[in-house]
Every structure is written in C-alpha cells, then in structure tokens.
C-alpha atoms as a PDB file:
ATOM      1  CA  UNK A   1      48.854 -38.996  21.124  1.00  0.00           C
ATOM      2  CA  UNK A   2      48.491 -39.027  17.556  1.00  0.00           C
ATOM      3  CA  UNK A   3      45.249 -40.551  17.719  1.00  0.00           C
ATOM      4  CA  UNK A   4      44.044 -37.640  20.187  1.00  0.00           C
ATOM      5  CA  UNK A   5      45.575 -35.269  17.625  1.00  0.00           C
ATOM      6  CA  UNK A   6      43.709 -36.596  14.708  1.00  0.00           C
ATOM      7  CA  UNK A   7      40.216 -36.465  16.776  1.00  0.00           C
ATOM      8  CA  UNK A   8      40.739 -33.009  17.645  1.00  0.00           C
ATOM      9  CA  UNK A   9      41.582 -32.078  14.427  1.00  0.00           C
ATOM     10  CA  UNK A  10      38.154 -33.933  13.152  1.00  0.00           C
ATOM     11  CA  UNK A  11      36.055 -32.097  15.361  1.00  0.00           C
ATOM     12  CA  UNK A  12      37.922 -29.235  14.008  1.00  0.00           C
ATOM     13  CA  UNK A  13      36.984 -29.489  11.121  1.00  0.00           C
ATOM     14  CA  UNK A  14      33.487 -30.649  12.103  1.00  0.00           C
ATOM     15  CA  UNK A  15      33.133 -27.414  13.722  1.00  0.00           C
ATOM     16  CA  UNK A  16      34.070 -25.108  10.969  1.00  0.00           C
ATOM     17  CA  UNK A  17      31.905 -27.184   8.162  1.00  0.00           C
ATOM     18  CA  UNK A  18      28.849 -26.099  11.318  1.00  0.00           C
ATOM     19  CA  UNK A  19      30.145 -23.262  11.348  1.00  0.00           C
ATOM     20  CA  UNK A  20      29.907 -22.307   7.554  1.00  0.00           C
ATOM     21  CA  UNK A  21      26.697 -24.164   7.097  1.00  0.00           C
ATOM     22  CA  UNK A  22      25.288 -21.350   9.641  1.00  0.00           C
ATOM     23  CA  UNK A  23      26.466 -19.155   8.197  1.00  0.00           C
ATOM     24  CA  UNK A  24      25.393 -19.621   4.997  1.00  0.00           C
ATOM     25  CA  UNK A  25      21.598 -20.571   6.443  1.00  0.00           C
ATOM     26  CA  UNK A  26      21.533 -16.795   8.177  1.00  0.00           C
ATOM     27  CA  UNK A  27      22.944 -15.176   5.252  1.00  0.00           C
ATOM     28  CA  UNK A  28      20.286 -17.327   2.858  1.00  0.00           C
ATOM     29  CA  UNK A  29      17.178 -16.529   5.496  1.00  0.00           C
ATOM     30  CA  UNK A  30      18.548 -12.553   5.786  1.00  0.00           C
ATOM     31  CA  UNK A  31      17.970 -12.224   2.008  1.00  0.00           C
ATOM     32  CA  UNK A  32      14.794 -13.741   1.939  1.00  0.00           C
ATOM     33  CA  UNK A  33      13.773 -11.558   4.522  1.00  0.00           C
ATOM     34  CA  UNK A  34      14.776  -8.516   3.007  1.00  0.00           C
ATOM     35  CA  UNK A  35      13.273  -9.235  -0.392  1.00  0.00           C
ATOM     36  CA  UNK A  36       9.994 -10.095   1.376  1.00  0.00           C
ATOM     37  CA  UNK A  37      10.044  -6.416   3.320  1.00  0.00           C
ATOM     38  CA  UNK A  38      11.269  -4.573  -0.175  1.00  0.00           C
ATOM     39  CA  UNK A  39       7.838  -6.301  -1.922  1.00  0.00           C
ATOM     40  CA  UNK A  40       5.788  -5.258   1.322  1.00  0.00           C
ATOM     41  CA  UNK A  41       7.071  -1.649   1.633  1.00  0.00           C
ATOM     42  CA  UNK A  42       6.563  -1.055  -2.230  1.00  0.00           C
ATOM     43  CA  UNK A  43       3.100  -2.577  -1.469  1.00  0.00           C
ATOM     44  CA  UNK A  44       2.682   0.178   0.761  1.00  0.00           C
ATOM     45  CA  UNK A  45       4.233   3.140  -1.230  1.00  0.00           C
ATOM     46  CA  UNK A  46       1.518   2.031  -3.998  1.00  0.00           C
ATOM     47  CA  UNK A  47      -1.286   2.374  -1.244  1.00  0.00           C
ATOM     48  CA  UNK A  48      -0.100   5.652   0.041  1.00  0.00           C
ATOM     49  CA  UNK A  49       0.218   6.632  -3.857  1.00  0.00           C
ATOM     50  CA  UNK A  50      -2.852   5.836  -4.295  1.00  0.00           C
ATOM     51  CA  UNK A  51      -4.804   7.591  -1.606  1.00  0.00           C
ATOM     52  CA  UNK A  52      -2.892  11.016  -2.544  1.00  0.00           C
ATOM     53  CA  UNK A  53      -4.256  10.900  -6.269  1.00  0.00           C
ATOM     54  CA  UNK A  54      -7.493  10.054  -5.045  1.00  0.00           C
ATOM     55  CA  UNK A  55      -7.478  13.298  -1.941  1.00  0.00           C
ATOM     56  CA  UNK A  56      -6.137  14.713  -4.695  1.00  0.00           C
ATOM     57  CA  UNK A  57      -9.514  14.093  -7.091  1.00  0.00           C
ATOM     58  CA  UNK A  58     -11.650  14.459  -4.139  1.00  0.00           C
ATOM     59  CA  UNK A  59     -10.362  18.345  -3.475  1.00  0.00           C
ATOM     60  CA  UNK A  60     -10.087  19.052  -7.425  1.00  0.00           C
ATOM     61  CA  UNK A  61     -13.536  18.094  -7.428  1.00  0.00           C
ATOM     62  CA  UNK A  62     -14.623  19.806  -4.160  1.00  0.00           C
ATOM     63  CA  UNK A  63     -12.983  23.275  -5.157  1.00  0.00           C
ATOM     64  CA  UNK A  64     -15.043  22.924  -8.370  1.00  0.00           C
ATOM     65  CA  UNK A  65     -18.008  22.692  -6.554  1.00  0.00           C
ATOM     66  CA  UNK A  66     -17.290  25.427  -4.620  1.00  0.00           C
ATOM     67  CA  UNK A  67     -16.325  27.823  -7.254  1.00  0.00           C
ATOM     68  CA  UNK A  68     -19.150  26.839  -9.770  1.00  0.00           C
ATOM     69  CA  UNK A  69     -21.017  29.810  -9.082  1.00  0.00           C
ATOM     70  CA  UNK A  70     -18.070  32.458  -9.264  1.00  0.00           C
ATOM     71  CA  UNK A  71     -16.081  31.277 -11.736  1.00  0.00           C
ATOM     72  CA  UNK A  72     -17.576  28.942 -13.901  1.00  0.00           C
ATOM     73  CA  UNK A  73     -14.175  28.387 -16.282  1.00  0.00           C
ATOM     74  CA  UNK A  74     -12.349  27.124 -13.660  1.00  0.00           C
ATOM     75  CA  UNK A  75     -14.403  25.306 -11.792  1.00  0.00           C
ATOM     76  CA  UNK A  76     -14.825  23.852 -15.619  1.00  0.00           C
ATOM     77  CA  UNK A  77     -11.259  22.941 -15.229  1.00  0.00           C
ATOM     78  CA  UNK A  78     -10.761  21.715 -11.955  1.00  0.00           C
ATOM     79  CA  UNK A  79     -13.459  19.431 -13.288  1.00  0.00           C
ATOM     80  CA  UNK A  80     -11.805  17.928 -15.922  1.00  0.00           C
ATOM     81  CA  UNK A  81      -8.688  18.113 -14.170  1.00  0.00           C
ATOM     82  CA  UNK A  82     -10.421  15.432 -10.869  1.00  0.00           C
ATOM     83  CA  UNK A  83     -11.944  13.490 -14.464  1.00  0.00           C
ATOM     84  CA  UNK A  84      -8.739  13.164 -15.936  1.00  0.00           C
ATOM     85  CA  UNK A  85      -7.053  11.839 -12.885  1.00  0.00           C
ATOM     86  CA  UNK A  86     -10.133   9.571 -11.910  1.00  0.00           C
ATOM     87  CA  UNK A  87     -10.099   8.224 -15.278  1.00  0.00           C
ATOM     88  CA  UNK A  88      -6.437   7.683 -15.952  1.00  0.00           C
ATOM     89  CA  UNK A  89      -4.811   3.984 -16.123  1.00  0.00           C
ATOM     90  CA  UNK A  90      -4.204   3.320 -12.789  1.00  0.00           C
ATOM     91  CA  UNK A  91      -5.939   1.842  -9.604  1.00  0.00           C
ATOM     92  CA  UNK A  92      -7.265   5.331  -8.647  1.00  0.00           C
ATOM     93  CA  UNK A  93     -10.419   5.085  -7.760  1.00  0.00           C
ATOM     94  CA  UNK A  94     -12.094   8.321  -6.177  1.00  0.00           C
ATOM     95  CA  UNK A  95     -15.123   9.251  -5.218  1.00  0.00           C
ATOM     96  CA  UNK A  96     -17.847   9.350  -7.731  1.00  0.00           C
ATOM     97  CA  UNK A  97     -19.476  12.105  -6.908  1.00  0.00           C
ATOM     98  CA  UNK A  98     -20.463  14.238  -9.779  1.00  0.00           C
ATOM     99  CA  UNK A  99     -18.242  16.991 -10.416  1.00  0.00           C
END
C-alpha cells in the first residue's frame, strides 16, 4: 500500500513537471510568434507608408501638370512640393517623370 502510494505520487509529480514544461514551451513559442507578426505587420505599415507618399508625389506632380498653363505659381509649387517629397530621406521613390 505504501509502495502504491509512493508510485502514484511519482507519477504525480511526473505529470505536473509535463505539465509545466508545456506550458512553458506554448507560452515560449506564443511569444515568438507574436514578435515575428509585430516585425511583419510593421513591415507592412512601412509598405503601405510608402505607396501613399509616393500617390501622393505622383498627384502633386500630375495637378502641376495640369495647371501649368492656368496658373503657373502653383503649379510652380505643387512642383516643388512632389520634389521635396521625392527627394526627402526616406525609401520614397516616385515616379520620375518630370514635373
């Protein structure tokens, strides 16, 4: 009797110590997961950042265009405005199209 007693309390104990070492190796695997999606998703904000600022040059530059004729001051400044964003530090790269 004691013997079974001491055996059950073994795997007992066996058990929990399986049971904590699970435990731990989901927690562990969980945060490496969600560090690897955090430097994927601000991958992707970057991307999307960067396609806005360059629509963004391509239309400064295209209303330019458009207005050279009319109003020659402004479409001076939308100009410089798509130049200053095309050449700012950054990995914007728009079109280069004259503007």
């Amino acid at each position: 009797m004691e013997q079974d007693f001491l055996q059950v309390s073994d795997r007992a104990q066996r058990l929990r110590r399986a049971v904590r070492r699970t435990a731990v190796a989901m927690v562990t695997v969980l945060a490496v997961l969600a560090s690897v999606l955090a430097v994927v998703a601000r991958g992707a904000q970057q991307e999307a950042e960067n396609r806005a600022a360059v629509l963004m040059v391509d239309q400064l530059a295209s209303q330019a265009d458009t207005m050279r004729e009319r109003d020659p001051q402004t479409a001076l400044r939308l100009s410089l405005a798509a130049y200053r964003l095309r050449t700012r530090p950054g990995p914007v790269q728009a079109s280069t199209r004259p503007t």
